[in-house]
Protein backbone atom coordinates (compact mmCIF):
# COMPACT_ATOMS: atom_id res chain seq x y z
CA UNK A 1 -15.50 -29.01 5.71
CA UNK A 2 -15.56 -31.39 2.09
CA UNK A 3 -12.03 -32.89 2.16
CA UNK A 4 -9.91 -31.04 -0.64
CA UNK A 5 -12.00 -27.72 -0.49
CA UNK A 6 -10.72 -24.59 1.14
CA UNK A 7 -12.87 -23.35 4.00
CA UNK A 8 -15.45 -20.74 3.45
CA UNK A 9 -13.41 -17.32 4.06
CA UNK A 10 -15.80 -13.96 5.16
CA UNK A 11 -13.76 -11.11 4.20
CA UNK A 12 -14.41 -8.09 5.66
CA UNK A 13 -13.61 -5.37 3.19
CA UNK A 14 -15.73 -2.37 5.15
CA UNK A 15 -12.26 -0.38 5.83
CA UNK A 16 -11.17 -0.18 2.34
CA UNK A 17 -11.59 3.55 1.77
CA UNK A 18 -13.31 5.18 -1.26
CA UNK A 19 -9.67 6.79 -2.71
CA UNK A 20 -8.61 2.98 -3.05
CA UNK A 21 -5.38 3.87 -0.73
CA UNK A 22 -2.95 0.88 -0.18
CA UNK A 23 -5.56 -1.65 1.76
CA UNK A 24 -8.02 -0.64 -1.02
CA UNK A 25 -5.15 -1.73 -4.03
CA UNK A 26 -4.65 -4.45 -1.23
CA UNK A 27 -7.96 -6.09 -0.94
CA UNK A 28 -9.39 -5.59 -4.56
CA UNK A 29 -5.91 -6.98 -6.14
CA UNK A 30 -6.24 -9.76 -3.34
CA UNK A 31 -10.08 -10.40 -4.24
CA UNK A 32 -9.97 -10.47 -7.59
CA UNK A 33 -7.03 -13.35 -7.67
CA UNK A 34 -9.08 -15.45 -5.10
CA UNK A 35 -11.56 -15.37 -7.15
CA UNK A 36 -9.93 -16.50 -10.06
CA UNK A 37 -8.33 -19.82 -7.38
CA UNK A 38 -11.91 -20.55 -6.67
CA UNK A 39 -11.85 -19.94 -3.42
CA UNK A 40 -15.16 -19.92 -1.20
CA UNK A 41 -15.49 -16.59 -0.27
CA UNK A 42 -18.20 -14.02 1.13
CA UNK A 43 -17.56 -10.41 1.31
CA UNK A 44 -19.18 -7.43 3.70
CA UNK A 45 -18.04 -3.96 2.32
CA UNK A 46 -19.28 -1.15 2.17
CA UNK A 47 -22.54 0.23 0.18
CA UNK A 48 -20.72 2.38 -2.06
CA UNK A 49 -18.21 -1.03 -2.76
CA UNK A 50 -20.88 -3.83 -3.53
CA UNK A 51 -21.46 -3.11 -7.03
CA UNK A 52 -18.02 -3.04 -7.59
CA UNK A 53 -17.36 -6.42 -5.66
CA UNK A 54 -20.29 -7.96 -7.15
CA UNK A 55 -18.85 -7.54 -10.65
CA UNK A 56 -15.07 -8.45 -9.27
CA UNK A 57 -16.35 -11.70 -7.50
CA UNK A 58 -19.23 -13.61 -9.75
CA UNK A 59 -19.25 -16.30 -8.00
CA UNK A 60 -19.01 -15.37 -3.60
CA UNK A 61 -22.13 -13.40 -1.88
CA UNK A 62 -21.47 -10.19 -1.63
CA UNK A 63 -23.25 -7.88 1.03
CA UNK A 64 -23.19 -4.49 2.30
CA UNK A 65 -22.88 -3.34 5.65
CA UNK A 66 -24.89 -1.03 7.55
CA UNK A 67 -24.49 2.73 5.93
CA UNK A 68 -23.54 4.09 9.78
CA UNK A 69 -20.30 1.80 9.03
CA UNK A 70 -19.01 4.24 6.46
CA UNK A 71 -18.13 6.30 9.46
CA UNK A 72 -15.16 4.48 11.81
CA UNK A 73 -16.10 4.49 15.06
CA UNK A 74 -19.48 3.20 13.67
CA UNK A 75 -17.57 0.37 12.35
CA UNK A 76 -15.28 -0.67 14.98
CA UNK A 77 -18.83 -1.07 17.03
CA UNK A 78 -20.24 -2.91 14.17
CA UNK A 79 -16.64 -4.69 13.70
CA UNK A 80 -17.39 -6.18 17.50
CA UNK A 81 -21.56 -7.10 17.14
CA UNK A 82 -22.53 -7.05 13.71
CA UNK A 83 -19.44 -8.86 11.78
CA UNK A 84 -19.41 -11.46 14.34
CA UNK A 85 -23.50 -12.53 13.62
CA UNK A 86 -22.75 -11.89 9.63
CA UNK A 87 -20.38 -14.60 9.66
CA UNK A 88 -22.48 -17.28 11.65
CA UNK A 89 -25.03 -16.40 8.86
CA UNK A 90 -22.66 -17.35 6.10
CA UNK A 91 -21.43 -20.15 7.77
CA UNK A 92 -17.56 -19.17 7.73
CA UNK A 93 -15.09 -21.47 9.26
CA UNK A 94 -12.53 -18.67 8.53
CA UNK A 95 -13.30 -14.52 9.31
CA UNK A 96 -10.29 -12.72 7.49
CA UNK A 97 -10.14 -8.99 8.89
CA UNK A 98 -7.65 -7.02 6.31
CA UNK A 99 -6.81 -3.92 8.30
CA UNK A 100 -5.52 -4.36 11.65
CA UNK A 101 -8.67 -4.89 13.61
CA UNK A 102 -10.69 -7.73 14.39
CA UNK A 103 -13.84 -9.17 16.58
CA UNK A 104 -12.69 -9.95 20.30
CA UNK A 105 -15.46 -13.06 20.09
CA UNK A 106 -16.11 -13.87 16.52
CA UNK A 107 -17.36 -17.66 16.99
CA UNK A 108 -14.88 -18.92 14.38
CA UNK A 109 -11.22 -18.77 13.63
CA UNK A 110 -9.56 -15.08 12.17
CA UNK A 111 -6.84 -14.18 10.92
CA UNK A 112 -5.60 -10.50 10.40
CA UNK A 113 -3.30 -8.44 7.97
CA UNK A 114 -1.20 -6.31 10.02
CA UNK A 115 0.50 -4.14 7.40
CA UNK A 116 3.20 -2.60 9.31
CA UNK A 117 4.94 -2.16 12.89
CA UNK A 118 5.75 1.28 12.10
CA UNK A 119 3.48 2.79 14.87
CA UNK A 120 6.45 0.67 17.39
CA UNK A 121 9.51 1.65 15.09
CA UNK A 122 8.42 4.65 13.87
CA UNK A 123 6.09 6.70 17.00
CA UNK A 124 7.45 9.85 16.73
CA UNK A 125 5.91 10.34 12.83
CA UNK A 126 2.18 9.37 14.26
CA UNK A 127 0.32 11.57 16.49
CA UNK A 128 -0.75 10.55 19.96
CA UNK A 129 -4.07 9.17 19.10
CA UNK A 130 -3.47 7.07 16.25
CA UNK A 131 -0.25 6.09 17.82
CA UNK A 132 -2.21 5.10 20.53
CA UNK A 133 -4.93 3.23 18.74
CA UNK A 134 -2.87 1.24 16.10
CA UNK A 135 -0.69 0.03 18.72
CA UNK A 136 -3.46 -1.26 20.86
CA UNK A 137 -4.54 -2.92 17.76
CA UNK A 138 -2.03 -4.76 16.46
CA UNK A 139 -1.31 -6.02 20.34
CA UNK A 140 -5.05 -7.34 20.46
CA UNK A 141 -4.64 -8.79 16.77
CA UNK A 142 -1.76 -10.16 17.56
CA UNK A 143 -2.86 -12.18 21.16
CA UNK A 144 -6.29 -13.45 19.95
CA UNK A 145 -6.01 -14.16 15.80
CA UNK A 146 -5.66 -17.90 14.92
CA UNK A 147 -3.15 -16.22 11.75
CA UNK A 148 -1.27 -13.10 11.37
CA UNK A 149 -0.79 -12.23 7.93
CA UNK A 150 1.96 -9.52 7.12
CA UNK A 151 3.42 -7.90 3.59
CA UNK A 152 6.92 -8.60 4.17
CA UNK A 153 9.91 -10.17 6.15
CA UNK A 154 10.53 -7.42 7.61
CA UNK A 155 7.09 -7.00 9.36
CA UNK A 156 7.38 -10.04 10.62
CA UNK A 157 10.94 -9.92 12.11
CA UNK A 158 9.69 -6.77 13.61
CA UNK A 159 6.70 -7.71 15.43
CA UNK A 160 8.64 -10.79 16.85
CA UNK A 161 11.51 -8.62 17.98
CA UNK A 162 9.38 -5.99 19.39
CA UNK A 163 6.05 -7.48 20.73
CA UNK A 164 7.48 -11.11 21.53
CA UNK A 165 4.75 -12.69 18.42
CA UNK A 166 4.75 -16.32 18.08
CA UNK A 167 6.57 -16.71 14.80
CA UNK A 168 4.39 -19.44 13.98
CA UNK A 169 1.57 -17.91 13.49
CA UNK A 170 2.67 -15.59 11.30
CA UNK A 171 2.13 -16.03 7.55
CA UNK A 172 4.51 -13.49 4.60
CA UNK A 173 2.52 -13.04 2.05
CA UNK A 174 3.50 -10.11 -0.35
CA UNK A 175 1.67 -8.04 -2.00
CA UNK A 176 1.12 -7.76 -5.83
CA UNK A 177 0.75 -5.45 -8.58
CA UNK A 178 -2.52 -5.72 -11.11
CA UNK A 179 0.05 -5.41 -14.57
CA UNK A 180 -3.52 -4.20 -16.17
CA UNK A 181 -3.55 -0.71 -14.15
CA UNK A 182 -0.10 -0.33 -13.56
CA UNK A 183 2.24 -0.67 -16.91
CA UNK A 184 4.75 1.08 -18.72
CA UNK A 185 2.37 3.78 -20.49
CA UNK A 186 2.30 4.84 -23.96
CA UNK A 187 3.89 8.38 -25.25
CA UNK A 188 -0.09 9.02 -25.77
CA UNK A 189 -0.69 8.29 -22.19
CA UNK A 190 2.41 10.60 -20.31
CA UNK A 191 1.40 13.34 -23.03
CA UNK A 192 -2.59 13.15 -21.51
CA UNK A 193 -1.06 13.21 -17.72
CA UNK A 194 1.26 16.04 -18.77
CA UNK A 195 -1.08 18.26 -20.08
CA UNK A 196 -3.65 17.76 -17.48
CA UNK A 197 -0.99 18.94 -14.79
CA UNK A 198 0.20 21.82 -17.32
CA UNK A 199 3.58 20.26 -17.80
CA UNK A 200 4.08 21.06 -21.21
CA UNK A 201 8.16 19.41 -22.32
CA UNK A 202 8.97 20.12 -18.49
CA UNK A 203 10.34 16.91 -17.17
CA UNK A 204 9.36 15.72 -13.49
CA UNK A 205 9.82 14.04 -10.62
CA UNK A 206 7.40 12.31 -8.72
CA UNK A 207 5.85 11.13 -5.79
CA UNK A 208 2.43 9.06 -4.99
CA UNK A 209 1.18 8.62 -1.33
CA UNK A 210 -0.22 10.12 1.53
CA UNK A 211 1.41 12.96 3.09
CA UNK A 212 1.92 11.37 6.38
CA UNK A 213 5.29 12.43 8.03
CA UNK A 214 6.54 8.86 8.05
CA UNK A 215 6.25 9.82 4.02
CA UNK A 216 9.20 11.90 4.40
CA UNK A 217 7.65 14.38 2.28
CA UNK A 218 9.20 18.23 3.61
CA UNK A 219 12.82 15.90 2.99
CA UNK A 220 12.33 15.74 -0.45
CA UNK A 221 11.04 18.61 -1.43
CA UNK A 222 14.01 20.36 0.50
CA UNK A 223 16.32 17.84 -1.51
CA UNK A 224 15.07 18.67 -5.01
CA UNK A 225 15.09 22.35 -4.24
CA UNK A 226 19.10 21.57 -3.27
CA UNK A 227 19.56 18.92 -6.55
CA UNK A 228 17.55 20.94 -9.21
CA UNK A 229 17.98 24.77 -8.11
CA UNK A 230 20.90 25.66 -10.34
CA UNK A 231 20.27 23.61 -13.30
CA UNK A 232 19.33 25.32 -16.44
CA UNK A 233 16.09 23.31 -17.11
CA UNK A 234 15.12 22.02 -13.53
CA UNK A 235 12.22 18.86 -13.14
CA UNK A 236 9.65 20.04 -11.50
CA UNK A 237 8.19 18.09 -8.76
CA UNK A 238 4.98 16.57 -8.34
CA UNK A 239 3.34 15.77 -5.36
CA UNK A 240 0.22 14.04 -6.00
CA UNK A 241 -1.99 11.85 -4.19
CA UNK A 242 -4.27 12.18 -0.26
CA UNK A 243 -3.74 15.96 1.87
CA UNK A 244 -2.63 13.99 5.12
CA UNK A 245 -1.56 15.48 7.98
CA UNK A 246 1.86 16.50 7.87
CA UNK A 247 2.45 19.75 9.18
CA UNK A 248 5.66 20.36 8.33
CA UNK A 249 4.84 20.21 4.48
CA UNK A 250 3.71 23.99 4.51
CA UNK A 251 7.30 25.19 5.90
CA UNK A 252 9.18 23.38 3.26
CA UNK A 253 6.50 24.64 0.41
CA UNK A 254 7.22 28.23 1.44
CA UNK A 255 11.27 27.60 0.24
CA UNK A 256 10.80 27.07 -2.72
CA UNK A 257 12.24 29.09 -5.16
CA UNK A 258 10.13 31.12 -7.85
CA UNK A 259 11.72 29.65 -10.88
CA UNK A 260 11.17 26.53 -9.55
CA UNK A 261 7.75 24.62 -10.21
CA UNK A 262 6.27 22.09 -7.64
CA UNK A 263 3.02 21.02 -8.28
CA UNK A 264 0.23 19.27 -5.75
CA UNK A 265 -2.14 17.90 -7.85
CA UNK A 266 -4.30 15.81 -5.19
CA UNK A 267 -5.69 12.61 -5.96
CA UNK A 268 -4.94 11.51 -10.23
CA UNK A 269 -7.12 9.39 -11.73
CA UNK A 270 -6.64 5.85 -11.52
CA UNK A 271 -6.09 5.48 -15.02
CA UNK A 272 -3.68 8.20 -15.01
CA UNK A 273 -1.10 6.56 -12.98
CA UNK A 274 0.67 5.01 -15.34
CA UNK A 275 1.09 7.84 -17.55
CA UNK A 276 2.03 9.76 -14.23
CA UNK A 277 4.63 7.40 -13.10
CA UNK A 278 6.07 5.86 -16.10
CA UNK A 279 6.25 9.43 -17.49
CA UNK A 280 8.50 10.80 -14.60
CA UNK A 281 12.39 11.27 -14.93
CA UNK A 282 12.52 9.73 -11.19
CA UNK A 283 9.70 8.35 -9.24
CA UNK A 284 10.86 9.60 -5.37
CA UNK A 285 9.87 7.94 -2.79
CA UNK A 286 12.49 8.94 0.25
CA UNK A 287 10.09 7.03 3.74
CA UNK A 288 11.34 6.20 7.18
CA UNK A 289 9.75 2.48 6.33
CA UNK A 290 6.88 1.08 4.96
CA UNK A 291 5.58 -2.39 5.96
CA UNK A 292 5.66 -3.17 2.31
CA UNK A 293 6.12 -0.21 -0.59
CA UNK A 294 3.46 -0.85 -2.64
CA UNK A 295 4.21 3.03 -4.45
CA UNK A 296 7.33 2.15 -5.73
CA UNK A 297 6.01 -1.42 -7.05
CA UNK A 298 3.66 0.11 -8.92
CA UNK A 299 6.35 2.76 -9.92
CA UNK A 300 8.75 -0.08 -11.17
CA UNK A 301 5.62 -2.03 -12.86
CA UNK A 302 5.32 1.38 -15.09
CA UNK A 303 8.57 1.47 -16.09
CA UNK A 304 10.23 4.48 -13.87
CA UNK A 305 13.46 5.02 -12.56
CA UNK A 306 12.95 4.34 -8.48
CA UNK A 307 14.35 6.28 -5.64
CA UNK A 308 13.68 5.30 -1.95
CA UNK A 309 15.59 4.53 0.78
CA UNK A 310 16.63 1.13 2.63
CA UNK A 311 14.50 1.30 5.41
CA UNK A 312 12.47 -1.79 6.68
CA UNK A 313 10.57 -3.78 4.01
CA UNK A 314 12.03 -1.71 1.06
CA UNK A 315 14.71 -3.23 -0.16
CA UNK A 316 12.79 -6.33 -0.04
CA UNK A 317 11.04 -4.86 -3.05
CA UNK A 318 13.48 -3.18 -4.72
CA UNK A 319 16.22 -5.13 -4.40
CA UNK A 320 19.07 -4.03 -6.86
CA UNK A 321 16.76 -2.40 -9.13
CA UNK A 322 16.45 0.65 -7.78
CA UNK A 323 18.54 3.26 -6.56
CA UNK A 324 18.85 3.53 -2.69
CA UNK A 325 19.45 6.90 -0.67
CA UNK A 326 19.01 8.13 2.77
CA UNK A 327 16.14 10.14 4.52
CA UNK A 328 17.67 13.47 5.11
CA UNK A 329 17.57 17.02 2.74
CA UNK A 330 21.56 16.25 1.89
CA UNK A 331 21.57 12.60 0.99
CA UNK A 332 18.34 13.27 -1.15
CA UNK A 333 19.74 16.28 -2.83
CA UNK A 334 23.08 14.37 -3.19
CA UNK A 335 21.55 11.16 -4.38
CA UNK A 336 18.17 12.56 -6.49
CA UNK A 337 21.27 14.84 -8.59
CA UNK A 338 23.12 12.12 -9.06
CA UNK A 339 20.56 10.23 -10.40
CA UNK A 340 19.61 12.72 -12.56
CA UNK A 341 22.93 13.35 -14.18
CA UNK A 342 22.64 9.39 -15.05
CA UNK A 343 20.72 9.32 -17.89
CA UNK A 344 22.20 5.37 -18.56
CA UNK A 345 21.53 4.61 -14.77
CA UNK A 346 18.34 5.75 -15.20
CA UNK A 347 17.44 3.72 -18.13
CA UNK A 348 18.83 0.67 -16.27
CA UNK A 349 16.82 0.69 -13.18
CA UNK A 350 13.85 1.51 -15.43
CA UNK A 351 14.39 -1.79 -16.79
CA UNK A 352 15.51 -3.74 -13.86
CA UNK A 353 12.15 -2.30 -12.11
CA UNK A 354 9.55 -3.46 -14.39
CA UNK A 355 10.72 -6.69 -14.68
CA UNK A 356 11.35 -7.48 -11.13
CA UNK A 357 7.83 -5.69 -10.46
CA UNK A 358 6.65 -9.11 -12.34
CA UNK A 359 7.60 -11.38 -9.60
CA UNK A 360 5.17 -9.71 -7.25
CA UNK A 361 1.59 -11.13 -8.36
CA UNK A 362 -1.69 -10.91 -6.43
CA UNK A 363 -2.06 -14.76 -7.46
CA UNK A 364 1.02 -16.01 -4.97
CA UNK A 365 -0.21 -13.63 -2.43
CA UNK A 366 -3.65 -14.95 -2.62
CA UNK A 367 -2.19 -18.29 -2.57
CA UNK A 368 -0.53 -17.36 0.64
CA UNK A 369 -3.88 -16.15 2.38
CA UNK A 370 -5.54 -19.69 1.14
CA UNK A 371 -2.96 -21.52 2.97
CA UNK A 372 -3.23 -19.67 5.90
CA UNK A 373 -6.93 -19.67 6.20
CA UNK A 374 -6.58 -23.83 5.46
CA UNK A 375 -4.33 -23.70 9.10
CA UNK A 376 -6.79 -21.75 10.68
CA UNK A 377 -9.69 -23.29 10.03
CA UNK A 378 -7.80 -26.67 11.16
CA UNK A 379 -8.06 -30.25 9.80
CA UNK A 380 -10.16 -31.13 7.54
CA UNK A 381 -13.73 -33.71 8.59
């Protein structure tokens, strides 16, 4: 390596999915600051993601990856063979692997992003085979990655407390928010996001993410049914974002009452979310943990009134400005009515959200990653 350069970093971005989930928000916010740092980057992504990339990062080679990749077990294979000969061809002194997984034999140093130890603290909301699988993964990542990067403090302290991980090998480095996407919206933008969703004046509530049961979805919908039911002009809640695969959703669906309106929109439009968030009377977000919470930074970036509970990384995002409860149907209902009675509270946390939401920047996280990339790749010639 030149003294005083970083290494060369290959970044594989093939598991960033096409909805741009949380490791898609992750690696384009994280790409797109490491590119303004200069760093010395090539990226392997997927077909459908190199135009994008290409624009995004000017100056690193970008390349696509074989089109059976876009299918996963196809890419864990490729993950092992292919990734491993892609990065002797680029030369990297550094392979960064930003979703769990990562070659066994990769003929240079890697470090991996494990995002959460949820599948240890949380089994019983995964099913058996992605229990399973995760676990395995993070063990293996874990054991044979020069650097373990994690979202928060409170991945770390887990990981060391649970699977015995060499604290110092483990780099914190939090995530951002991109302030251009997520913002408070104008009265132009929440009017376009109401009317697509029918919304008319109705006010809302609302909730992005998967509907995973670690998402605590059925909970809240049970608790706004309890908070909202007898009011004369009830929010109605929207659920919007990925299907998932919690079963239990359906059972909590079919109690809610007719004069009550709950809407599942599915995915919104990327540049509807601030107009969806900012726009909401509460932004609910009521998990078992998260290994970071990027949904309710982005919710505090556009200027809404947060709800979540303490659990895990969370507070180490919101801090004091939001408003804390606990996961079950009565502490919701207690907490979401409460909040809603609180129209100064409210206003408060709106404004205590979006400006701590400014301390989180993709630029210190992507300083983070340089850093650790610099220790793997070892002294410099």
């Amino acid at each position: 390596m030149t003294p005083g350069r970083p290494p060369r970093v290959l970044v594989d971005a093939t598991s960033v999915p096409a909805d741009r989930g949380g490791v898609g928000r992750y690696v384009d916010g994280l790409l797109g600051a490491l590119a303004a740092l200069d760093a010395d980057l090539a990226v392997v992504c997927q077909r459908t993601d190199a135009e994008r990339y290409g624009r995004l990062l000017s100056g690193a080679r970008i390349m696509a990856a074989p089109a059976a990749a876009a299918h996963r077990p196809a890419r864990l294979a490729w993950e092992q063979t292919g990734l491993p000969m892609l990065a002797q061809q680029v030369g990297a002194q550094v392979l960064h692997s930003p979703f769990y997984t990562c070659p066994l034999r990769a003929g240079c140093p890697v470090t991996v992003t494990v995002h959460d130890a949820t599948f240890f603290t949380e089994p019983e909301h995964y099913d058996k085979s992605r229990r399973t699988f995760f676990r395995s993964a993070i063990k293996t990542s874990l054991r044979r990655a020069s650097r373990v990067i994690v979202p928060s403090k409170a991945t770390r302290d887990e990981l060391i407390r649970l699977l015995d991980a060499d604290p110092t090998r483990i780099d914190v480095a939090y995530h951002g928010v991109d302030s251009d996407a997520f913002h408070a919206p104008s009265e132009d933008e929440k009017a376009r996001v109401r009317a697509r969703l029918g919304l008319g004046t109705t006010e809302y509530i609302a909730f992005l993410g998967a509907k995973e049961p670690r998402k605590n979805v059925p909970s809240l919908i049970r608790g706004w049914i309890s908070a909202v039911r007898d009011r004369p002009d009830p929010p109605a809640l929207v659920i919007a974002g990925g299907q998932g695969h919690d079963d239990e959703i359906d059972g909590a669906l079919s109690e809610v009452p007719s004069h009550l309106r709950l809407l599942r929109p599915g995915y919104l439009r990327y540049a509807d979310l601030p107009g969806f968030l900012g726009g909401a009377v509460v932004a609910a977000y009521p998990s078992f943990g998260e290994g970071f919470g990027l949904p309710i930074l982005e919710a505090m970036a556009c200027g809404a009134p947060v709800l979540t509970t303490p659990r895990l990384s969370l507070p180490e995002v919101g801090g004091d400005a939001v408003a804390y409860t606990g996961p079950g149907t009565d502490e919701i209902a207690r907490d979401l009515a409460a909040l809603l009675d609180d129209n100064e509270r409210r206003t408060a946390l709106a404004k205590a959200g979006a400006a701590r939401a400014k301390e989180f920047t993709w630029e210190s996280s992507a300083e983070v990653h340089l850093a650790a990339w610099a220790r793997a790749a070892g002294p410099r010639m």
